[in-house]
PDB file of N, CA and C in Angstrom:
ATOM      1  N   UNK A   1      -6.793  77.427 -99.332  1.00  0.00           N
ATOM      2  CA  UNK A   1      -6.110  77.598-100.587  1.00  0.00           C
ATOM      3  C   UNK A   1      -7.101  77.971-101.684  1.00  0.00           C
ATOM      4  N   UNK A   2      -7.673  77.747-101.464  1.00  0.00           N
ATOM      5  CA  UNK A   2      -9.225  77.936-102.217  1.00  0.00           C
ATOM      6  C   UNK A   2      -9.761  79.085-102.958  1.00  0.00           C
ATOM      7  N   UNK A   3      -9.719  79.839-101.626  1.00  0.00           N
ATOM      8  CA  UNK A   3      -9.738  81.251-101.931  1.00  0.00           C
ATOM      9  C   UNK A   3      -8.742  82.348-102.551  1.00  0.00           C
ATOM     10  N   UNK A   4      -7.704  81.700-102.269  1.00  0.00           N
ATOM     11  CA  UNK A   4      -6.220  82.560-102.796  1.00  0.00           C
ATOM     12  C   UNK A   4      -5.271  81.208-104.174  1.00  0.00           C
ATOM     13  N   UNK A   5      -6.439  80.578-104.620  1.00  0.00           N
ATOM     14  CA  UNK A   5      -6.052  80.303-106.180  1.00  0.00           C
ATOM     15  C   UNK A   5      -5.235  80.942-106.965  1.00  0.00           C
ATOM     16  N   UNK A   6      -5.953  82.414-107.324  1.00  0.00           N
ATOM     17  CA  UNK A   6      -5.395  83.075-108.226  1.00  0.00           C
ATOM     18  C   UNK A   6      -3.882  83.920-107.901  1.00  0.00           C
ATOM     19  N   UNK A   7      -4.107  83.611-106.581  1.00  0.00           N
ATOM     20  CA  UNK A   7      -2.727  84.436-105.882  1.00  0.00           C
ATOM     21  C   UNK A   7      -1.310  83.651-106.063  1.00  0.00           C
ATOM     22  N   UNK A   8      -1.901  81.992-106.034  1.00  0.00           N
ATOM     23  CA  UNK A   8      -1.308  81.201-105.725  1.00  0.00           C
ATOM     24  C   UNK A   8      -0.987  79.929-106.658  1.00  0.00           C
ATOM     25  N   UNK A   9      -1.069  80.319-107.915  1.00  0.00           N
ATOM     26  CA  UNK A   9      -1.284  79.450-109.041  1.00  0.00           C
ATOM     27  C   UNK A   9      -0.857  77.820-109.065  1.00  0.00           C
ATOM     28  N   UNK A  10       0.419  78.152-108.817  1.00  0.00           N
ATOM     29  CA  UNK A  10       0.647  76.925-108.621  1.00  0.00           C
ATOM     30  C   UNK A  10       1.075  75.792-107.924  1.00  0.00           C
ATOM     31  N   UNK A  11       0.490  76.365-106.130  1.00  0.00           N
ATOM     32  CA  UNK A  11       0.371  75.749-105.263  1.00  0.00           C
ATOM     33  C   UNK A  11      -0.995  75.082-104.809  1.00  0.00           C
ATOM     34  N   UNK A  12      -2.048  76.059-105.605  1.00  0.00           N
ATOM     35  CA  UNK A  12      -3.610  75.506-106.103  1.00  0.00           C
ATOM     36  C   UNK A  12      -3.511  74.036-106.912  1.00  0.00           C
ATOM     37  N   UNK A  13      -2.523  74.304-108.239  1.00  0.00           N
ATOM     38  CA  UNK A  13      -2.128  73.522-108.961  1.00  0.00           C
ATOM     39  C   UNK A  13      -1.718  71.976-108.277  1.00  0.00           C
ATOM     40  N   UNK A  14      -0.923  72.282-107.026  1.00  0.00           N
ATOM     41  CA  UNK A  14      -0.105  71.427-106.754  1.00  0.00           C
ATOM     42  C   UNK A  14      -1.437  70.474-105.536  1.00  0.00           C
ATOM     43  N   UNK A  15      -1.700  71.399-104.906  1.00  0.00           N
ATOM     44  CA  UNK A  15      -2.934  70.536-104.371  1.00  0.00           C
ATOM     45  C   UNK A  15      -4.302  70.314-104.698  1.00  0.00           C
ATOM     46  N   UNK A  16      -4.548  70.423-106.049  1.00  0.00           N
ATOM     47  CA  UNK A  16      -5.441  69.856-106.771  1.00  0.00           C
ATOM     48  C   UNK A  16      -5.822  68.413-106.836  1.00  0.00           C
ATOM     49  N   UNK A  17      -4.659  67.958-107.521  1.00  0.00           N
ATOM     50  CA  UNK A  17      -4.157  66.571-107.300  1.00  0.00           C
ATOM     51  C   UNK A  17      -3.111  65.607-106.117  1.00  0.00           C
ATOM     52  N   UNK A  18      -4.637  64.507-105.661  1.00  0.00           N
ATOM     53  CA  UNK A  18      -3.849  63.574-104.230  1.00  0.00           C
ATOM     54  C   UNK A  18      -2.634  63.592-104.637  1.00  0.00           C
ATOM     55  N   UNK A  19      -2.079  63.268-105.700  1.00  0.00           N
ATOM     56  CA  UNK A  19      -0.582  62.193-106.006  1.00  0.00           C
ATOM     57  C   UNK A  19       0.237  63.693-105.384  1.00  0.00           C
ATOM     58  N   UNK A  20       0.298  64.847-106.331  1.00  0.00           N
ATOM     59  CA  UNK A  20       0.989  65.938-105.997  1.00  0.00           C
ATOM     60  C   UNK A  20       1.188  66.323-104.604  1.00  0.00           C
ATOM     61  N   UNK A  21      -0.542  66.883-104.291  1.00  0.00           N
ATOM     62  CA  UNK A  21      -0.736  67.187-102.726  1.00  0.00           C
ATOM     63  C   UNK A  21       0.285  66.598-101.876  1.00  0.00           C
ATOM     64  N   UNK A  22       0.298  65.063-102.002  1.00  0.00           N
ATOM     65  CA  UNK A  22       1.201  64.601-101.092  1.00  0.00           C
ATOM     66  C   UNK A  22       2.548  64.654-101.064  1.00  0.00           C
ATOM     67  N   UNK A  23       3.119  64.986-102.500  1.00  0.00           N
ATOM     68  CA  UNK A  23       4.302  65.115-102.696  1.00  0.00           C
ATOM     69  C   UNK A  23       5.075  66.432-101.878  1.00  0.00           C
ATOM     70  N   UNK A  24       4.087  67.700-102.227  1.00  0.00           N
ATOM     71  CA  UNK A  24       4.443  68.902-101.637  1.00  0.00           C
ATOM     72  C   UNK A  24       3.992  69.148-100.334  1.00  0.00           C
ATOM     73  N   UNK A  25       3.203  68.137 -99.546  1.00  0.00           N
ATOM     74  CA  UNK A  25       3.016  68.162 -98.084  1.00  0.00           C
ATOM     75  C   UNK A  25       4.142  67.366 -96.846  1.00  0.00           C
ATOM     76  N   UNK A  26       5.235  66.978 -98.135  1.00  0.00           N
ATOM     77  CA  UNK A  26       5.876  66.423 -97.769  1.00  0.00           C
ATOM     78  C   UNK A  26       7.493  66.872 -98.332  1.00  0.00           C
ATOM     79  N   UNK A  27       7.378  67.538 -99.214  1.00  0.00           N
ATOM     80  CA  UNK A  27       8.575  68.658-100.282  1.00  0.00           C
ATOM     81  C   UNK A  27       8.936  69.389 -99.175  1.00  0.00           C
ATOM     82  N   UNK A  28       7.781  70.129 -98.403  1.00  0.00           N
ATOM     83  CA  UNK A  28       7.836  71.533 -97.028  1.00  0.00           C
ATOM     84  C   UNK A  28       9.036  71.197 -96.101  1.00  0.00           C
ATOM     85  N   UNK A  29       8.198  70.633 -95.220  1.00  0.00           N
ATOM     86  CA  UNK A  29       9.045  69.804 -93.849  1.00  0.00           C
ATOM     87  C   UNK A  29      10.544  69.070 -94.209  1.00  0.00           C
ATOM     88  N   UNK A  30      10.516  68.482 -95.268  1.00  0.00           N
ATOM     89  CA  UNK A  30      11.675  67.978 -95.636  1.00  0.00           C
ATOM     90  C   UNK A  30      12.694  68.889 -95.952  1.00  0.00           C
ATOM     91  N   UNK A  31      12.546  70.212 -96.481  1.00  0.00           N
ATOM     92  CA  UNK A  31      13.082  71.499 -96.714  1.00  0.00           C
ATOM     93  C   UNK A  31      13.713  72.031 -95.257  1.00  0.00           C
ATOM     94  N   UNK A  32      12.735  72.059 -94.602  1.00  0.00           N
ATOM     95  CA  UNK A  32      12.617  73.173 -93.002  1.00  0.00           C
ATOM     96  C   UNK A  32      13.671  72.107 -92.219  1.00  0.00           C
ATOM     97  N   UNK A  33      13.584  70.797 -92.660  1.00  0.00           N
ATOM     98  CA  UNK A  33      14.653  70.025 -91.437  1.00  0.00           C
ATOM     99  C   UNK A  33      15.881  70.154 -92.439  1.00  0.00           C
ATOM    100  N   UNK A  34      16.143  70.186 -93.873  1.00  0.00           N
ATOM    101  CA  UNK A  34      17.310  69.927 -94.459  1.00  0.00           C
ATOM    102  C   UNK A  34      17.573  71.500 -93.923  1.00  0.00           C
ATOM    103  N   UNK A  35      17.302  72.622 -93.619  1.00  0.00           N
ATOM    104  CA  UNK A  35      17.577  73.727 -93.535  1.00  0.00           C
ATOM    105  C   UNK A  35      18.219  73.981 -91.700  1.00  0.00           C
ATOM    106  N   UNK A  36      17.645  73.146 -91.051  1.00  0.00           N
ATOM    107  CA  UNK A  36      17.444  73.038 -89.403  1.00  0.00           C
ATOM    108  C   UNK A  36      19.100  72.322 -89.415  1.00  0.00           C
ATOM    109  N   UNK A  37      18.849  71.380 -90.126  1.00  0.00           N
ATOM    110  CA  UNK A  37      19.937  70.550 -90.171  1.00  0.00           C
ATOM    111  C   UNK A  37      21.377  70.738 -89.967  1.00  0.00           C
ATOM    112  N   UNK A  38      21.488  71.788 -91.500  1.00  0.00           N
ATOM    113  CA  UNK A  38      22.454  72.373 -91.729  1.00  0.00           C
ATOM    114  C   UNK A  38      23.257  73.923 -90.743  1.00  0.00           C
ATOM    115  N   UNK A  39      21.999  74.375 -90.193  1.00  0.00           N
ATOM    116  CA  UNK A  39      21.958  75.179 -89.337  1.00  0.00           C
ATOM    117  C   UNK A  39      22.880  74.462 -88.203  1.00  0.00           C
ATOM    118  N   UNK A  40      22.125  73.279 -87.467  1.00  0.00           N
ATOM    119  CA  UNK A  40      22.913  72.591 -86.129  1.00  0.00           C
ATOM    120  C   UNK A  40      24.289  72.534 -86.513  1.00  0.00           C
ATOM    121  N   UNK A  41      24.433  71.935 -87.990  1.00  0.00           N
ATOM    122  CA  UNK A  41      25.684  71.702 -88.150  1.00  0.00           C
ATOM    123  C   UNK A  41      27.239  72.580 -88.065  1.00  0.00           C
ATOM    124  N   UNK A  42      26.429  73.929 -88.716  1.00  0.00           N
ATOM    125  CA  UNK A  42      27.107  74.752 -89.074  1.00  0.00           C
ATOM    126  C   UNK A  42      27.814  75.488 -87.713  1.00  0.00           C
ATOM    127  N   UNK A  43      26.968  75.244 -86.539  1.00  0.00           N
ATOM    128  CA  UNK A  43      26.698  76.266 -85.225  1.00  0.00           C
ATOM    129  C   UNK A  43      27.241  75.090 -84.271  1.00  0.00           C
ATOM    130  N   UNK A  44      27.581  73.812 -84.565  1.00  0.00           N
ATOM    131  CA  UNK A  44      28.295  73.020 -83.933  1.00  0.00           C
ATOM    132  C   UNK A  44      29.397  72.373 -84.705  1.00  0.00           C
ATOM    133  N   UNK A  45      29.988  73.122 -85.972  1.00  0.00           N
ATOM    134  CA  UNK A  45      31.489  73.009 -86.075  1.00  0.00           C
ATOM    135  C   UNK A  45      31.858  72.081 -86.958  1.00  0.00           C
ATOM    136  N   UNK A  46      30.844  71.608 -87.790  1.00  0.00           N
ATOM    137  CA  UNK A  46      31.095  70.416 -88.714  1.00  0.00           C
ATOM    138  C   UNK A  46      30.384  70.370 -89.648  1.00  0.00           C
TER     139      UNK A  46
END
């Protein structure tokens, strides 16, 4: 991330700081399963 700072403003931003870092290392995955989720649901009828 380091290198692509300026590309990436405020995901640099976001893992700058532990408290954040962890928030958005954990914002991701929680996204990708609420998304997985809704997918199973949708494709099994409920």
């Amino acid at each position: 991330m380091h290198a692509h700072r300026e590309r990436f403003p405020a995901v640099a931003a976001a893992m700058a700081e532990p408290e954040r870092r962890n928030r958005a290392l954990e914002f991701g995955p929680d996204r990708i399963l609420d998304g997985l989720a809704a997918l199973i649901a949708r494709r099994s009828g409920h």
